[in-house]
PDB file of N, CA and C in Angstrom:
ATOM      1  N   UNK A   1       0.855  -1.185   0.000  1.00  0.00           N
ATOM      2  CA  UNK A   1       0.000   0.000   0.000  1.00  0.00           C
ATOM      3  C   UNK A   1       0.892   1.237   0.000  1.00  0.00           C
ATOM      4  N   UNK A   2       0.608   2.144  -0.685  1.00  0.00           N
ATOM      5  CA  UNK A   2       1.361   3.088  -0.627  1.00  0.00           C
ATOM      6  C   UNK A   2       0.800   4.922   0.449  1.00  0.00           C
ATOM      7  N   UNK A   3       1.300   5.746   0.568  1.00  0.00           N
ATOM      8  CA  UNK A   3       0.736   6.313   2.074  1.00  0.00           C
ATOM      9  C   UNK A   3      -0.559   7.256   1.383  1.00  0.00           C
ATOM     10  N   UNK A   4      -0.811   7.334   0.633  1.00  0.00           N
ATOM     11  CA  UNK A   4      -2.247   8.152   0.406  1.00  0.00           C
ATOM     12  C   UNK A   4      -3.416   6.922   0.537  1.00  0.00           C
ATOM     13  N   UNK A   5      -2.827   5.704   0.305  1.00  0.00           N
ATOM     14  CA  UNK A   5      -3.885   4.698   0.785  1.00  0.00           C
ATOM     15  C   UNK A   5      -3.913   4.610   1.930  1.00  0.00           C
ATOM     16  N   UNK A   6      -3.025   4.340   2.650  1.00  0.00           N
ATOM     17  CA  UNK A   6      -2.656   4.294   4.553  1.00  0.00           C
ATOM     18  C   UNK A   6      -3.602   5.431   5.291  1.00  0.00           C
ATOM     19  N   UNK A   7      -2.706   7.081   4.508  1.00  0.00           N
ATOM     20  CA  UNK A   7      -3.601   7.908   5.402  1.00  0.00           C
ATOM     21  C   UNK A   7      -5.200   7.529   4.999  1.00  0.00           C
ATOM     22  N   UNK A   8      -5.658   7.252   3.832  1.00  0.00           N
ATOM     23  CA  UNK A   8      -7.245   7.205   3.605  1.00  0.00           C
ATOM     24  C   UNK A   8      -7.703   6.289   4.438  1.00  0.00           C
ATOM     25  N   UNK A   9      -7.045   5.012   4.473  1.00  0.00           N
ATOM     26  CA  UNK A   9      -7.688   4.265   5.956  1.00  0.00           C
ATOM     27  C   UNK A   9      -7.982   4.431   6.839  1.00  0.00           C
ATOM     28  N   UNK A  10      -6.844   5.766   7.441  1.00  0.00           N
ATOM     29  CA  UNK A  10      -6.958   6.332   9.103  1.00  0.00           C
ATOM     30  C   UNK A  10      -8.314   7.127   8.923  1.00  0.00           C
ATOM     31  N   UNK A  11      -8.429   7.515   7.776  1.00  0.00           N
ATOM     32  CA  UNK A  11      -9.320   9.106   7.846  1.00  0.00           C
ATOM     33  C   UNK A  11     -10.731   8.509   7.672  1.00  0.00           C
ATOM     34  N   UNK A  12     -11.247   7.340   6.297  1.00  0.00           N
ATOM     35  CA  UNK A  12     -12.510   7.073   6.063  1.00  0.00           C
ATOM     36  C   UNK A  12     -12.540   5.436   6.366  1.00  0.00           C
ATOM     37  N   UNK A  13     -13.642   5.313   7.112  1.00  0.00           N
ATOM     38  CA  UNK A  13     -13.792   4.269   8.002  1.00  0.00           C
ATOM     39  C   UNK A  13     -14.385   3.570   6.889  1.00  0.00           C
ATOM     40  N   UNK A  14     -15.070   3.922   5.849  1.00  0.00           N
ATOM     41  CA  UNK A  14     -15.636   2.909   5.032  1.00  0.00           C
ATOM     42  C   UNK A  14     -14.674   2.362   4.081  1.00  0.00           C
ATOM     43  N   UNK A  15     -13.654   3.192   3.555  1.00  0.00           N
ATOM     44  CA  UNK A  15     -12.902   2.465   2.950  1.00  0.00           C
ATOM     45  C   UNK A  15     -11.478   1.948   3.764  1.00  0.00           C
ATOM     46  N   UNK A  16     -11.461   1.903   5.258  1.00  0.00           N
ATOM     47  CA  UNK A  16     -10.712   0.511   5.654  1.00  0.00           C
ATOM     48  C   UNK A  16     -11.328  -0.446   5.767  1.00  0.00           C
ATOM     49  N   UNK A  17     -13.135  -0.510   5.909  1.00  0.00           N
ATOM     50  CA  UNK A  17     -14.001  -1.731   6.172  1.00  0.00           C
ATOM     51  C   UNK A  17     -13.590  -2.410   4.155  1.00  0.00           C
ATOM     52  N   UNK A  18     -13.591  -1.522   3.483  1.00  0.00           N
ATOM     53  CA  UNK A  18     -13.544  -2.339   1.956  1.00  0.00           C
ATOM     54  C   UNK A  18     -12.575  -2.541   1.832  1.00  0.00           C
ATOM     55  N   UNK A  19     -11.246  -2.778   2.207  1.00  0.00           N
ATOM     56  CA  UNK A  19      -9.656  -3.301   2.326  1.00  0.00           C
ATOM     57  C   UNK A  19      -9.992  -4.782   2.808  1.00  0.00           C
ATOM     58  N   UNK A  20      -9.618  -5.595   1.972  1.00  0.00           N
ATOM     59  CA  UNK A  20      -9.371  -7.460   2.019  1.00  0.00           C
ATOM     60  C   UNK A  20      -8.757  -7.466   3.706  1.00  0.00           C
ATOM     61  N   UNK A  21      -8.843  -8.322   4.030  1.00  0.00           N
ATOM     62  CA  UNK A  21      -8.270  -8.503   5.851  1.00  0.00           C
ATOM     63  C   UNK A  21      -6.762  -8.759   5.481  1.00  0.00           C
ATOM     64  N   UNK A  22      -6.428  -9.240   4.307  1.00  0.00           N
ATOM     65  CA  UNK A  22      -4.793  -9.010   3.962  1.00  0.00           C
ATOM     66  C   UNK A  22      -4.252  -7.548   4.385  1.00  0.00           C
ATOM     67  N   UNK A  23      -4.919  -6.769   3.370  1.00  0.00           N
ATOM     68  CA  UNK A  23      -4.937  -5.003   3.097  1.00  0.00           C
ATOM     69  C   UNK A  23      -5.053  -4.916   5.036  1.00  0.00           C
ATOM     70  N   UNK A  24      -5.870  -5.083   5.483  1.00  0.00           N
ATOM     71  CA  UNK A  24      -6.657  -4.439   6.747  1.00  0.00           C
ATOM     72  C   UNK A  24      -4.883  -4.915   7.740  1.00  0.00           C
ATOM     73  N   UNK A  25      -4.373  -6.343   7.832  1.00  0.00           N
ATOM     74  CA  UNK A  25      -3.741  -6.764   8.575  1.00  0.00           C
ATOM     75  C   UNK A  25      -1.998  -5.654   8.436  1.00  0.00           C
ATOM     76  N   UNK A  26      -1.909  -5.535   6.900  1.00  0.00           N
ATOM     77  CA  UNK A  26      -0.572  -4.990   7.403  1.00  0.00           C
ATOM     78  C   UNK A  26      -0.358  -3.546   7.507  1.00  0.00           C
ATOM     79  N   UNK A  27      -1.795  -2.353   7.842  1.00  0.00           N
ATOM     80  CA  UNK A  27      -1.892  -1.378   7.499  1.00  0.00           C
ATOM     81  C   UNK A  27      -0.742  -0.950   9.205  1.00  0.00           C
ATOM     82  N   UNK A  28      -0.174  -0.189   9.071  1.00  0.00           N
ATOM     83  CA  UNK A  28       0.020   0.423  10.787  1.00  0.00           C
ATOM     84  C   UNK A  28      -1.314   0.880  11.408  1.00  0.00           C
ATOM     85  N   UNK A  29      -0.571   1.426  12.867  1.00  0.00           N
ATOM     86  CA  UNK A  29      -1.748   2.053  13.246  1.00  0.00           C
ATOM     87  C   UNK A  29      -1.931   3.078  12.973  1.00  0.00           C
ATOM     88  N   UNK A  30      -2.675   4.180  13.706  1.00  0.00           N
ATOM     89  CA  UNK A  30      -2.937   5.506  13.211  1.00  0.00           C
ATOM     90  C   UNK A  30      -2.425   6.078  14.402  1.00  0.00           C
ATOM     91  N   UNK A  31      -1.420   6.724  14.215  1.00  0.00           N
ATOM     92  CA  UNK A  31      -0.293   7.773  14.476  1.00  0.00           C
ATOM     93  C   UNK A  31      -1.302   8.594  15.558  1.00  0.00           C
ATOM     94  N   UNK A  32      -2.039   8.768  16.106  1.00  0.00           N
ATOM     95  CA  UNK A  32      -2.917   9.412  16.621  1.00  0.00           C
ATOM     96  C   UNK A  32      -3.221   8.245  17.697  1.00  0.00           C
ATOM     97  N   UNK A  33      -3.294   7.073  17.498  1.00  0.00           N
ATOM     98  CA  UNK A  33      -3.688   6.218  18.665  1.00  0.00           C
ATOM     99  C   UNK A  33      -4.837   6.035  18.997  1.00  0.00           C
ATOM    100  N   UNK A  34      -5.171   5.287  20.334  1.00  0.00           N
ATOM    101  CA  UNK A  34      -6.679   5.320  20.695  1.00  0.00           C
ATOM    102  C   UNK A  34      -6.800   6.206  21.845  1.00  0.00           C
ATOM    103  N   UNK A  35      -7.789   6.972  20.943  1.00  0.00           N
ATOM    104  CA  UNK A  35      -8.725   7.751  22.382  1.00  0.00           C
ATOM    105  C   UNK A  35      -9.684   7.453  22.971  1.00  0.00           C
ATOM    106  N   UNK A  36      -9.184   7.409  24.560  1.00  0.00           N
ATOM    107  CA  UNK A  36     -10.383   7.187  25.100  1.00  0.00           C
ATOM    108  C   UNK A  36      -9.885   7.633  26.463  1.00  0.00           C
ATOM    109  N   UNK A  37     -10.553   8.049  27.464  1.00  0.00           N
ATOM    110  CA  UNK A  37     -10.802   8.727  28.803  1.00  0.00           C
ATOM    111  C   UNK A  37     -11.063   7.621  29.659  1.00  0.00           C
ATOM    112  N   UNK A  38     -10.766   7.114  30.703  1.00  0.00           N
ATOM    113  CA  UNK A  38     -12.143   6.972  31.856  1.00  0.00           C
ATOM    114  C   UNK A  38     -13.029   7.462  32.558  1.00  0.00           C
ATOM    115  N   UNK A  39     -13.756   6.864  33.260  1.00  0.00           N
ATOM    116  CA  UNK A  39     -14.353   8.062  33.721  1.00  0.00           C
ATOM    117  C   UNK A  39     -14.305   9.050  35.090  1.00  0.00           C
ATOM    118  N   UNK A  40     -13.372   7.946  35.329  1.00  0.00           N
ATOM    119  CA  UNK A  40     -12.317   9.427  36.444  1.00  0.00           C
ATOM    120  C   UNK A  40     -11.576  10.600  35.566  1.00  0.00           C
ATOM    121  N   UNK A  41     -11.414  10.550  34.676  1.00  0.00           N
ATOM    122  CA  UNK A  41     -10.359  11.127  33.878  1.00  0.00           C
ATOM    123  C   UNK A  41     -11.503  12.313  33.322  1.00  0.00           C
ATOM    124  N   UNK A  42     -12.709  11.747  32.605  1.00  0.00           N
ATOM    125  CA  UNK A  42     -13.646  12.317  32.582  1.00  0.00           C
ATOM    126  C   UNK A  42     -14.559  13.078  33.364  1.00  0.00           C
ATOM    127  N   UNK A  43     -14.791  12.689  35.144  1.00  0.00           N
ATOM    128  CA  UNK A  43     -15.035  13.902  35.695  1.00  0.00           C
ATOM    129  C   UNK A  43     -13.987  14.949  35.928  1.00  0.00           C
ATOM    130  N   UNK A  44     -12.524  14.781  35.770  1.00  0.00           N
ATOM    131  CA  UNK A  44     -11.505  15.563  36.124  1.00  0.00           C
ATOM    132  C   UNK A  44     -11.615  16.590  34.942  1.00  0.00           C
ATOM    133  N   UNK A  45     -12.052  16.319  33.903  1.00  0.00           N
ATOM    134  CA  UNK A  45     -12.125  17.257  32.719  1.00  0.00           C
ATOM    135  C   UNK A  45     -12.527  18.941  33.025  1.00  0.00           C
ATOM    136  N   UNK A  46     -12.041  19.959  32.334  1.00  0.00           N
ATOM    137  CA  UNK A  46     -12.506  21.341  32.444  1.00  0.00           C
ATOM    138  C   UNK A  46     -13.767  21.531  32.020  1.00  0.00           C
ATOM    139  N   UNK A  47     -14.869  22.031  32.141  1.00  0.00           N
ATOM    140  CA  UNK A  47     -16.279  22.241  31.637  1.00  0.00           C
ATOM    141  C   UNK A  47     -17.284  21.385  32.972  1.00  0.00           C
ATOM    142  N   UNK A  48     -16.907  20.704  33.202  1.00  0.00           N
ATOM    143  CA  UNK A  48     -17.713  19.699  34.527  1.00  0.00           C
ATOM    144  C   UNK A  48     -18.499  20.486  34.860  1.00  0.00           C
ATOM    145  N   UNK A  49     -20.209  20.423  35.826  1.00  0.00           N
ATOM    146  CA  UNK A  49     -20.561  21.403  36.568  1.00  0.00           C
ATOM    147  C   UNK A  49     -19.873  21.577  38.088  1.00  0.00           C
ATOM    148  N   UNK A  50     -19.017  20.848  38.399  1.00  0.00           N
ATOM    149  CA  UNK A  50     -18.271  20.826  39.661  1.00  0.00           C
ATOM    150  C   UNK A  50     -17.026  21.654  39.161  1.00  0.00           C
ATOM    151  N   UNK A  51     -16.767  22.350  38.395  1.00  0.00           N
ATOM    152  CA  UNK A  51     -15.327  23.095  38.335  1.00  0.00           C
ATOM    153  C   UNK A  51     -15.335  24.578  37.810  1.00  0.00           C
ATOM    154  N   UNK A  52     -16.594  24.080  38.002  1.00  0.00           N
ATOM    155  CA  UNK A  52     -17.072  25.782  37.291  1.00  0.00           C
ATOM    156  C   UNK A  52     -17.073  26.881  38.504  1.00  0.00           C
ATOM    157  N   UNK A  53     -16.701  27.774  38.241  1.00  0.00           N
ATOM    158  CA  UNK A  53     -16.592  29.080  39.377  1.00  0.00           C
ATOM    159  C   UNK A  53     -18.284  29.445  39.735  1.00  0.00           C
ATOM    160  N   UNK A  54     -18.395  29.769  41.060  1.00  0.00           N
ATOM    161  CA  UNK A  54     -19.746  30.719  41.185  1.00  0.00           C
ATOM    162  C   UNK A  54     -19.538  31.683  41.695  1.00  0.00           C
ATOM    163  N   UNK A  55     -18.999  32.560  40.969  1.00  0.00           N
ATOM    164  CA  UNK A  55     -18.355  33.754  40.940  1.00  0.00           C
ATOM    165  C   UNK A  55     -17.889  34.562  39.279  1.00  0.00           C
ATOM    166  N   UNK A  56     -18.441  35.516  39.275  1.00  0.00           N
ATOM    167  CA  UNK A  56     -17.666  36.066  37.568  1.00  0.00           C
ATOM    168  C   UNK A  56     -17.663  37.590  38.142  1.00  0.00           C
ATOM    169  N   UNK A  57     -16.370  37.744  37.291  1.00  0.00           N
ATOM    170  CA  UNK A  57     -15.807  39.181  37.597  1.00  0.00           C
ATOM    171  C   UNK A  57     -16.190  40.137  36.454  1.00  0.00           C
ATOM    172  N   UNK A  58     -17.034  41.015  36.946  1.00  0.00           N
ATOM    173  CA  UNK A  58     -18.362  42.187  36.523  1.00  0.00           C
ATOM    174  C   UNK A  58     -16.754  43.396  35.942  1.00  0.00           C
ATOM    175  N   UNK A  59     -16.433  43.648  37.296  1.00  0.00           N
ATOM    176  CA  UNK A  59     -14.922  44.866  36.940  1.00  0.00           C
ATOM    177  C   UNK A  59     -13.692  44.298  37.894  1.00  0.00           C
ATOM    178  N   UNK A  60     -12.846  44.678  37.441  1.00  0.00           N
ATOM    179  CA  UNK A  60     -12.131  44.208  38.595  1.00  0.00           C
ATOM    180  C   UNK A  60     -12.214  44.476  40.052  1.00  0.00           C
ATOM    181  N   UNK A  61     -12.971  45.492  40.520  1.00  0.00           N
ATOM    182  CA  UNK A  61     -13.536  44.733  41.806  1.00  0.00           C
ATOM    183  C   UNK A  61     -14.767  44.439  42.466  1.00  0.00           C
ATOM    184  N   UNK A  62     -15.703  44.003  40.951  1.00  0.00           N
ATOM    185  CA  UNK A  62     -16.852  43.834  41.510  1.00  0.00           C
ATOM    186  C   UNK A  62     -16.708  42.146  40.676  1.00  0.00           C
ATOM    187  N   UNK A  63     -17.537  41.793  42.057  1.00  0.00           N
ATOM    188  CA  UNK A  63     -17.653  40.351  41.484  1.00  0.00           C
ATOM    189  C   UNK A  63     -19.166  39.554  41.806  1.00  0.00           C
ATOM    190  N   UNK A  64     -20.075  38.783  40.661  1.00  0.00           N
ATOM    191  CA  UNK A  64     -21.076  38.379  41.208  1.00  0.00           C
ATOM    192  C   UNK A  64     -21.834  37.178  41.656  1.00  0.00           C
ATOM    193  N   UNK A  65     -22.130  36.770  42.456  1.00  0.00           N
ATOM    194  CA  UNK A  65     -21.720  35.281  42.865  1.00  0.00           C
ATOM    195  C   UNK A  65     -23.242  34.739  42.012  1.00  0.00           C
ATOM    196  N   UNK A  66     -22.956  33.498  41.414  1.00  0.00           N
ATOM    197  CA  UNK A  66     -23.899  32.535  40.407  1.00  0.00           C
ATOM    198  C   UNK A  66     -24.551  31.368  40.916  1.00  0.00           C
ATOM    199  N   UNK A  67     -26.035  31.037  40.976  1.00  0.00           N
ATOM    200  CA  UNK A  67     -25.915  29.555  41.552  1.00  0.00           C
ATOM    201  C   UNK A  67     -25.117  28.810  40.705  1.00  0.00           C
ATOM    202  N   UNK A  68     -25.122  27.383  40.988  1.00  0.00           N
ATOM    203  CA  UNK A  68     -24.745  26.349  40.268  1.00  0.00           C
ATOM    204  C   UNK A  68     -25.525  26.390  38.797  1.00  0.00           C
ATOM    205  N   UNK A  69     -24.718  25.781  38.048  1.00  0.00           N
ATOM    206  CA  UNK A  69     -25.457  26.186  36.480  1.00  0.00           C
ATOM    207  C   UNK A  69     -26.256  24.669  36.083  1.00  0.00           C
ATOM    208  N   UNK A  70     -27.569  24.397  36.646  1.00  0.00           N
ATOM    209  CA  UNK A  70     -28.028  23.082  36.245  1.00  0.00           C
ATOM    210  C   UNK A  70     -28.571  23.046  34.638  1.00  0.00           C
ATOM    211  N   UNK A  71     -28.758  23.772  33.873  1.00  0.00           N
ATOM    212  CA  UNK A  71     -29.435  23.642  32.916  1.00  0.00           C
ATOM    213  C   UNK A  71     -28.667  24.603  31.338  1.00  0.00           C
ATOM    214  N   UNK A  72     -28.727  24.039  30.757  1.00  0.00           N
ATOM    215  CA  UNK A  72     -27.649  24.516  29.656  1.00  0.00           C
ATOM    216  C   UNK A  72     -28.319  25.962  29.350  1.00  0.00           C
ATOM    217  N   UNK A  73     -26.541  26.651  29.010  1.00  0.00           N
ATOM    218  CA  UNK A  73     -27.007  27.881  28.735  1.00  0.00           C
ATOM    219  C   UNK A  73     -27.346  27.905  27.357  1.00  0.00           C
ATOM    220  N   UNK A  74     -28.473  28.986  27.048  1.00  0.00           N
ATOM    221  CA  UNK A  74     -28.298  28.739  25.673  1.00  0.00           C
ATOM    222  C   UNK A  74     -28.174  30.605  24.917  1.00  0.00           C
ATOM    223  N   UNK A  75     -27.015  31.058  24.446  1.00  0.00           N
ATOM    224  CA  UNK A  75     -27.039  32.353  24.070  1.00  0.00           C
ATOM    225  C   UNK A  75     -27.597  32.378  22.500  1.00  0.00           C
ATOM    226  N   UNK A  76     -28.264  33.590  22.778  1.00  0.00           N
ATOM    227  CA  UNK A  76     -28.830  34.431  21.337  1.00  0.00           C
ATOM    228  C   UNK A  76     -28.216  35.807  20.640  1.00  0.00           C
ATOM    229  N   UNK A  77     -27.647  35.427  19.497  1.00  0.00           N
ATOM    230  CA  UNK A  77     -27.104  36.735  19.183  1.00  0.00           C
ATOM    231  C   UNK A  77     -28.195  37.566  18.292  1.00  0.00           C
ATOM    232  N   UNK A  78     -27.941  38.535  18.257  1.00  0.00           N
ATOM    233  CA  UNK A  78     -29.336  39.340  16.742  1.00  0.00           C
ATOM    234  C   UNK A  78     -28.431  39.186  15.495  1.00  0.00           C
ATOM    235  N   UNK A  79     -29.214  39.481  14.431  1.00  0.00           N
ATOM    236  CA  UNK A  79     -28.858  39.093  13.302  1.00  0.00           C
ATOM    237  C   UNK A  79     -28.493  40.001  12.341  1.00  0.00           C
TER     238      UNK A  79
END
């Protein structure tokens, strides 16, 4: 195989499923690896509702304290 076939494997999943299991067996892996988290790793993540501040700074010395954010924000810009 030559590497515009290789990278097309990493990139489109349908055409490594249509590669013979010959093709499929001697491809490398993908340079990128496997991702995946646990889920300790996953509550440790930035965005959590546990890591979020309840507090935002209005000026620098005014500051206004937030409940907890249970429900997604959703912003509207005008058009």
């Amino acid at each position: 195989m030559n590497s515009v076939e290789i990278v097309r494997s990493w990139k489109d999943e349908d055409y490594r499923f249509g590669l013979s299991s010959a093709e499929q067996a001697i491809l490398p892996g993908d340079p990128a690896g496997l991702v995946a988290l646990s889920d300790e790793e996953l509550s440790e993540a930035g965005g959590g509702a546990d890591s979020l501040p309840n507090t935002v700074m209005v000026s620098p010395t005014t500051f206004v304290w937030l409940p907890p954010i249970t429900a997604p924000i959703i912003c509207m810009f005008p058009r």
